[in-house]
Protein backbone atom coordinates (compact mmCIF):
# COMPACT_ATOMS: atom_id res chain seq x y z
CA UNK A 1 12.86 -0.41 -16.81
CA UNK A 2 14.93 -1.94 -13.76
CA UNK A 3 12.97 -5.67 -12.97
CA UNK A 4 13.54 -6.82 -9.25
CA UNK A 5 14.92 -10.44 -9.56
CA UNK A 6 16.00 -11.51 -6.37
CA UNK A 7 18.04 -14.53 -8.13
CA UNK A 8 20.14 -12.33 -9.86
CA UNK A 9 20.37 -10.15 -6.82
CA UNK A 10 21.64 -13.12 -4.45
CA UNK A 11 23.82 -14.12 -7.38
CA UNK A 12 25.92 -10.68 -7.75
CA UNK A 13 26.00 -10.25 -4.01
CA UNK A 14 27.47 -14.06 -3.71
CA UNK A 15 30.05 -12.90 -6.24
CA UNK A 16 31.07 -9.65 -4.56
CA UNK A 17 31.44 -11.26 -1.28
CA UNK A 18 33.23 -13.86 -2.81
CA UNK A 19 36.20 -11.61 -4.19
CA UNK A 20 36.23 -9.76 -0.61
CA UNK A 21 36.69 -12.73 0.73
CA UNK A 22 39.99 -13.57 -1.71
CA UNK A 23 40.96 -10.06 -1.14
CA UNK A 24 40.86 -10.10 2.28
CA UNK A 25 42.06 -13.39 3.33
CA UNK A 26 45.72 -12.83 2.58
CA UNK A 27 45.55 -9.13 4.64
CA UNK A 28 44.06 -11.44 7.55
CA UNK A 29 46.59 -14.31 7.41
CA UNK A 30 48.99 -11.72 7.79
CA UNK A 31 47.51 -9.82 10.37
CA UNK A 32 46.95 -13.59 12.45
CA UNK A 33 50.88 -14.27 11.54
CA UNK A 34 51.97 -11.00 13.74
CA UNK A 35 49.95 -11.75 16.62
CA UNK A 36 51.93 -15.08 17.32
CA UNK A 37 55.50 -15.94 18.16
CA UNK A 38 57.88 -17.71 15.77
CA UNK A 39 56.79 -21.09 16.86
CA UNK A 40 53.35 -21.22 16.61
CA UNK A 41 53.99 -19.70 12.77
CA UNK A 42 55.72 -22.91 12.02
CA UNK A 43 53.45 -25.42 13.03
CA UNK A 44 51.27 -27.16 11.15
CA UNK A 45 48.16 -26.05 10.44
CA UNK A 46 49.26 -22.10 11.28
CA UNK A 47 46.93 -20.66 13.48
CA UNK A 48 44.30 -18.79 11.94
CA UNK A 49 43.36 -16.49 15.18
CA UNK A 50 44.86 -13.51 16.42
CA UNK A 51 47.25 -14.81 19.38
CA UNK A 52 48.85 -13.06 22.13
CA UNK A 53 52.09 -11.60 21.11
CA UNK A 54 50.46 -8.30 19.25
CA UNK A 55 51.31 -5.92 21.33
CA UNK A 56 55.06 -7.47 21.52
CA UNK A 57 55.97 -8.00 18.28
CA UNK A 58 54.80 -4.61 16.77
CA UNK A 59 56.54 -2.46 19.36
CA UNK A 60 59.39 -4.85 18.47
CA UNK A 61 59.53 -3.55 15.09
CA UNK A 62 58.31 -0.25 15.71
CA UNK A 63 61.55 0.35 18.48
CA UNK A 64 64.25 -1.85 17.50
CA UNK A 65 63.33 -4.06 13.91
CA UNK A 66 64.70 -7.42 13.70
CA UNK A 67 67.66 -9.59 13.96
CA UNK A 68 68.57 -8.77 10.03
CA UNK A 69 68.13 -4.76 10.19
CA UNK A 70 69.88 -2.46 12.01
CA UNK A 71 67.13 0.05 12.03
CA UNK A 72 63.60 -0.04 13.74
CA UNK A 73 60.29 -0.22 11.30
CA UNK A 74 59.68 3.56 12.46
CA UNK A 75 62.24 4.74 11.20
CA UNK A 76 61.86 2.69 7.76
CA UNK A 77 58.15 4.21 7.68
CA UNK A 78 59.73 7.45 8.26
CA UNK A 79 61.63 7.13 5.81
CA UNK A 80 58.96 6.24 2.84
CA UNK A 81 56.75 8.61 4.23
CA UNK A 82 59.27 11.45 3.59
CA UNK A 83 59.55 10.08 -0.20
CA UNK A 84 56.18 9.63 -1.25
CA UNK A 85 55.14 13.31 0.24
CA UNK A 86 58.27 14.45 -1.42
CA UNK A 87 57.12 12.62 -4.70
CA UNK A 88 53.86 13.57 -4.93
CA UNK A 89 54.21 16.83 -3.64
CA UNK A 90 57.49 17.61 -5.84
CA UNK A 91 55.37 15.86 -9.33
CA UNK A 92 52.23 18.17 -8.48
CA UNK A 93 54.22 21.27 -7.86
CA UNK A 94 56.16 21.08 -11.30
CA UNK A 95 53.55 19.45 -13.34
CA UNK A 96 50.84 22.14 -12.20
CA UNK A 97 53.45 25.21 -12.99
CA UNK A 98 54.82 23.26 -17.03
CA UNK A 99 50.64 22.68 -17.89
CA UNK A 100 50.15 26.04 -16.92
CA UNK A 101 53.66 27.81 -19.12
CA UNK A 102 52.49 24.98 -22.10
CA UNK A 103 48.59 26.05 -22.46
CA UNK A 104 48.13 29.79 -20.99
CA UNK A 105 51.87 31.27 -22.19
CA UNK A 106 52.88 32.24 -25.89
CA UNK A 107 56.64 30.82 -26.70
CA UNK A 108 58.45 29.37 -29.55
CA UNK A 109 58.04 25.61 -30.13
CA UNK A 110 55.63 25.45 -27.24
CA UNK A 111 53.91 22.18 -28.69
CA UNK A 112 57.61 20.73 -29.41
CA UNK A 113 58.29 21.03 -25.53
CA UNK A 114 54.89 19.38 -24.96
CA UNK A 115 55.58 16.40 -27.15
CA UNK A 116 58.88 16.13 -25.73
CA UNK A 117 57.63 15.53 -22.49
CA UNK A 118 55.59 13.51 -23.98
CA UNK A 119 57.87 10.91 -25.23
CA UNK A 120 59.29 10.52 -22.04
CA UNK A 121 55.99 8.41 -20.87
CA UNK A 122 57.66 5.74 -23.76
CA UNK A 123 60.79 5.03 -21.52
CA UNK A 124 60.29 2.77 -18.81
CA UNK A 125 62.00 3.25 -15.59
CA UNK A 126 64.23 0.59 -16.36
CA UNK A 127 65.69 2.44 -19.21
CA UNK A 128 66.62 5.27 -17.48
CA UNK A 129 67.77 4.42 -14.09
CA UNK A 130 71.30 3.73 -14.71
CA UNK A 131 72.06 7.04 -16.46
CA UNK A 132 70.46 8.75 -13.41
CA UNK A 133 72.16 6.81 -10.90
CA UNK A 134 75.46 8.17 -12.15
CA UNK A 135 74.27 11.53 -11.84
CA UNK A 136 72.98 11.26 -8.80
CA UNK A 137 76.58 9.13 -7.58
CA UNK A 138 77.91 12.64 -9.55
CA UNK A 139 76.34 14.58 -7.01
CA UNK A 140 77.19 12.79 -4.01
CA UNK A 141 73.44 12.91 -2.75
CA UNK A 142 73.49 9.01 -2.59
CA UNK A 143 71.96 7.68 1.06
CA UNK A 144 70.18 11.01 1.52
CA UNK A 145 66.45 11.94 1.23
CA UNK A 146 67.43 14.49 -1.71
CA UNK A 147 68.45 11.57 -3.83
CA UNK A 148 65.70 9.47 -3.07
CA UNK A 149 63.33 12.32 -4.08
CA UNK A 150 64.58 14.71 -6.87
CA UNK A 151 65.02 12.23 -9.77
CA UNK A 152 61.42 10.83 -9.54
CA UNK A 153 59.82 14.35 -9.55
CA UNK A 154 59.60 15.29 -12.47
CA UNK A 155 56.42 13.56 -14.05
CA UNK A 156 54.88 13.61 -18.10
CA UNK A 157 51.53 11.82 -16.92
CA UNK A 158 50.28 15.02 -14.72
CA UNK A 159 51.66 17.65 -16.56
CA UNK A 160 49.54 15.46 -19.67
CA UNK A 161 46.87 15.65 -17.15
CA UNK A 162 47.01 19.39 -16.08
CA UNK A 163 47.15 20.84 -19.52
CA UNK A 164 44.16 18.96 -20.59
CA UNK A 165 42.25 20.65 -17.51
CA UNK A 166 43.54 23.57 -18.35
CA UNK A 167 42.64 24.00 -21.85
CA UNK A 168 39.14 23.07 -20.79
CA UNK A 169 38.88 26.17 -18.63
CA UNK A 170 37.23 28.77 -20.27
CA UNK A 171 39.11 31.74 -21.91
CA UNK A 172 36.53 34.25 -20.86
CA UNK A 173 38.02 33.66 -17.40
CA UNK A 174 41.80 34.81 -18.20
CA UNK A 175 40.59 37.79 -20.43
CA UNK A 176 38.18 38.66 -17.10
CA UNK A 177 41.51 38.27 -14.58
CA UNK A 178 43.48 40.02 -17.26
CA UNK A 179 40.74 43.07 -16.67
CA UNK A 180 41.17 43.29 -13.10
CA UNK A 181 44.33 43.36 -13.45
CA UNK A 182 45.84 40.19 -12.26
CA UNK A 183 48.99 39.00 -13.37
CA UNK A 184 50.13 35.71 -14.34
CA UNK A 185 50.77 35.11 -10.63
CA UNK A 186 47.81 35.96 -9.11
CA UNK A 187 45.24 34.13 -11.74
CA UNK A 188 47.28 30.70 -11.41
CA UNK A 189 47.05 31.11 -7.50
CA UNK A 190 43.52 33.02 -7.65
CA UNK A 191 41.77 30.92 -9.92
CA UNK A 192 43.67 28.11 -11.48
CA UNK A 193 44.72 26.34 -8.16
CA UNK A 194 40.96 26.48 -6.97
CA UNK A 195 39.38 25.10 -9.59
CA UNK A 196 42.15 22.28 -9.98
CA UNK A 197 42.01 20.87 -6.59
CA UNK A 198 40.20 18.17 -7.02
CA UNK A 199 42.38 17.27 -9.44
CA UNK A 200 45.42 17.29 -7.54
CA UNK A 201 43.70 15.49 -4.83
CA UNK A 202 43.00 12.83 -7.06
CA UNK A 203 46.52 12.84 -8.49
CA UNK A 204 47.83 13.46 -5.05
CA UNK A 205 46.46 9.97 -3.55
CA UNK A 206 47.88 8.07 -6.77
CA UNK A 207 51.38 9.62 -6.61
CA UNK A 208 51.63 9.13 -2.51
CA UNK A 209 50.64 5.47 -3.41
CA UNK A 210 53.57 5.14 -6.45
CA UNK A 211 55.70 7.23 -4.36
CA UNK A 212 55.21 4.70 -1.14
CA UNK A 213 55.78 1.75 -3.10
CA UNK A 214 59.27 2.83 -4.62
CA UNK A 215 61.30 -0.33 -4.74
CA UNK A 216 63.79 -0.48 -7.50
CA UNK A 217 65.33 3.11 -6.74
CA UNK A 218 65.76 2.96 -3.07
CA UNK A 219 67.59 -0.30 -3.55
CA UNK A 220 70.18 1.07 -5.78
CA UNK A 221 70.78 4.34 -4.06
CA UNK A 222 70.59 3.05 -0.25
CA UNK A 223 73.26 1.35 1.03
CA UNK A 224 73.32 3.29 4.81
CA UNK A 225 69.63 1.46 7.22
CA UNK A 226 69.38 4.52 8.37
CA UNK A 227 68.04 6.04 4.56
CA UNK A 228 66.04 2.35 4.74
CA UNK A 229 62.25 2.32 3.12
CA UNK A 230 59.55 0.20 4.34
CA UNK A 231 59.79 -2.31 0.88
CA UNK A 232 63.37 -2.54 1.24
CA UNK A 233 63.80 -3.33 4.91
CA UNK A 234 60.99 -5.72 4.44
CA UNK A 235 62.97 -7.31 1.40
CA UNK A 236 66.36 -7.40 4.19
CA UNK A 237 63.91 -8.89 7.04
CA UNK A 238 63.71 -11.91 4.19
CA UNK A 239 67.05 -11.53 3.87
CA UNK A 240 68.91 -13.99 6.35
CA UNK A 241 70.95 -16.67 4.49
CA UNK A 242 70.49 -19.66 6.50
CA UNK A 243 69.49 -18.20 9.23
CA UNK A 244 65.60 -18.46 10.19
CA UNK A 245 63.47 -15.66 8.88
CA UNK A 246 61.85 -14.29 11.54
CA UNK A 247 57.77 -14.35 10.24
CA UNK A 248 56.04 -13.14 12.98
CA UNK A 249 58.65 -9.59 12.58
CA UNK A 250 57.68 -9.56 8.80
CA UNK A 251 54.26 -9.94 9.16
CA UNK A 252 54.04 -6.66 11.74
CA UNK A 253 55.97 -4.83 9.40
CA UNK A 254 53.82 -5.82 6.48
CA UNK A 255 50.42 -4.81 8.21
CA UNK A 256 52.38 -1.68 9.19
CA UNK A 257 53.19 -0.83 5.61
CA UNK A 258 49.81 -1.28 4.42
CA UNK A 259 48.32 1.51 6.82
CA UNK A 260 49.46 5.00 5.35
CA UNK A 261 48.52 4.21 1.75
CA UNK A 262 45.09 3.24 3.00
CA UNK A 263 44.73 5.84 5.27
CA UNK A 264 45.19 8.39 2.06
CA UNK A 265 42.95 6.63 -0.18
CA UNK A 266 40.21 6.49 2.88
CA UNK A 267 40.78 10.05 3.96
CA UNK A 268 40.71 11.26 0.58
CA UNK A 269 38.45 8.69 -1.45
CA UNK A 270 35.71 11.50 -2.07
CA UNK A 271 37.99 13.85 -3.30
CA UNK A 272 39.58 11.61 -5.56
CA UNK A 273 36.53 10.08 -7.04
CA UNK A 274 35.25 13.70 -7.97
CA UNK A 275 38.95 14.60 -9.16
CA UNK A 276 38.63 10.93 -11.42
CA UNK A 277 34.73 11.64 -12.99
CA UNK A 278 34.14 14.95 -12.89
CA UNK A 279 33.48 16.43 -15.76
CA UNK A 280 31.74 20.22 -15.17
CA UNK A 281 34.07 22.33 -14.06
C-alpha cells in the first residue's frame, strides 16, 4: 500500500533539487565565464550573469582557437568526433561479428578464445599503452586518424555483452533460418542484427561517450594541432607558462565539448534505457 505523506514528498523533492542544483552550478559558471571578456573573469566577485561577449568569444574558438593553439575549436571537435564514431562504431562492428563466431559457430577451443578475451578486461589501459604505442610508431600511422582509432577498437566488455544476448536467443530460431535456407550471412544480418539493436544503441551511446573523452592516447600519439582532440587542446589552452590563460576562450571551448556527448545520450536516451533493462527479447 503506497501512503500519501506530503512531508516525505517535500523532503525527496528538496533533495533532488538540491543535487541539480550542485550538478548544474558548475555547467552554469562555465557557461557565465564564456559570455564575458578576460577582465570581467578576473574580478572579484566573477560575474554570475551571462555578459555580452557570447557571440564573440565562441566564434573565436570555433574560427581561429586561442593564443596557445594553432588550430580552431572546430577543427579539435572535428577531430574527437571522427574518434569516438570511429570507436564506437569500430568496437560494435567487431564485438557483434566475435559474440556471434564464439556462441552460434562450432571450433576448437572456442571457450579458450572466449576467456582469452576475457582476461584482457584485467589489464588496464595503462598497462598496455606503451607496447601499443611502439607498434603504432612501427607503423608510421602516428598524427593520423587511423592511429587514433584502430588500437582502441577492439573491445572484451561488448563482445562479453553480445554473446550473453546471444545465447539468450532461442535455438528454435537458427534451426527455423537454417530451414529456409539462410546461411550464416543472412541470419546474422536477417535476424541477429534486428533483434540486437537496442543493444547496440545502448552500447553505442556509452562507447561514443568513452570514445569522446579519450585523453591519455591522443596525448601520446598527437604531436601535429591539426590531429588535436577537444580534451587535449583544452589541456594546451591551460597550457601557457607565464603567460595569462585566457578563461573566457576555455570556458567556450568547455561548453562546446559538453554538447555532442549530450546530444547522443538525449537523442538516444530511450533507446538506451530499453537496450540497459530489457529483458524479453
Amino acid at each position: 500500500m503506497v501512503h500519501n505523506r506530503p512531508l516525505l514528498t517535500v523532503v525527496t523533492h528538496g533533495i533532488i533539487l538540491l543535487g541539480i542544483l550542485v550538478l548544474i552550478f558548475p555547467i552554469y559558471v562555465t557557461f557565465v565565464a564564456s559570455t564575458h571578456t578576460l577582465q570581467a573573469i578576473l574580478e572579484v566577485p566573477m560575474p554570475l550573469l551571462p555578459g555580452k561577449e557570447f557571440i564573440n568569444n565562441y566564434l573565436m574558438v570555433l574560427t581561429s582557437g586561442s593564443n596557445s593553439v594553432g588550430v580552431s575549436v572546430g577543427k579539435m571537435m572535428i577531430n574527437s568526433l571522427i574518434m569516438a564514431l570511429g570507436i564506437s562504431i569500430g568496437k560494435i562492428i567487431i564485438s557483434l561479428l566475435a559474440a556471434y563466431a564464439l556462441v552460434y559457430f562450432r571450433f576448437r577451443f572456442r571457450n579458450f578464445f572466449f576467456w582469452l578475451i576475457f582476461i584482457t578486461l584485467m589489464l588496464p589501459v595503462e598497462v598496455r599503452i606503451l607496447p601499443t604505442y611502439e607498434v603504432v610508431a612501427k607503423m608510421g600511422i602516428l598524427n593520423s586518424y587511423t592511429g587514433l582509432i584502430l588500437p582502441l577498437i577492439a573491445s572484451a566488455t561488448a563482445t562479453f555483452l553480445f554473446r550473453q544476448f546471444f545465447m539468450s536467443i532461442p535455438n528454435e530460431l537458427c534451426e527455423a533460418a537454417r530451414v529456409d535456407g539462410a546461411g550464416p550471412v543472412r541470419f546474422f544480418i536477417d535476424i541477429i542484427l534486428p533483434m540486437s539493436r537496442t543493444s547496440i544503441a545502448a552500447l553505442f551511446v556509452i562507447l561514443f561517450i568513452y570514445g569522446w573523452n579519450q585523453y591519455l592516447w591522443p596525448l601520446l600519439i598527437t604531436t601535429d594541432e591539426q590531429f588535436y582532440t577537444m580534451l587535449i587542446g583544452i589541456k594546451r589552452m591551460l597550457d601557457v607558462g607565464e603567460g595569462q590563460v585566457e578563461w573566457q576562450l576555455v570556458m567556450a571551448s568547455t561548453m562546446l565539448a559538453i554538447i555532442p556527448p549530450v546530444l547522443v545520450v538525449v537523442q538516444m536516451q530511450k533507446q538506451f534505457i530499453q537496450g540497459l533493462t530489457e529483458t524479453e527479447k
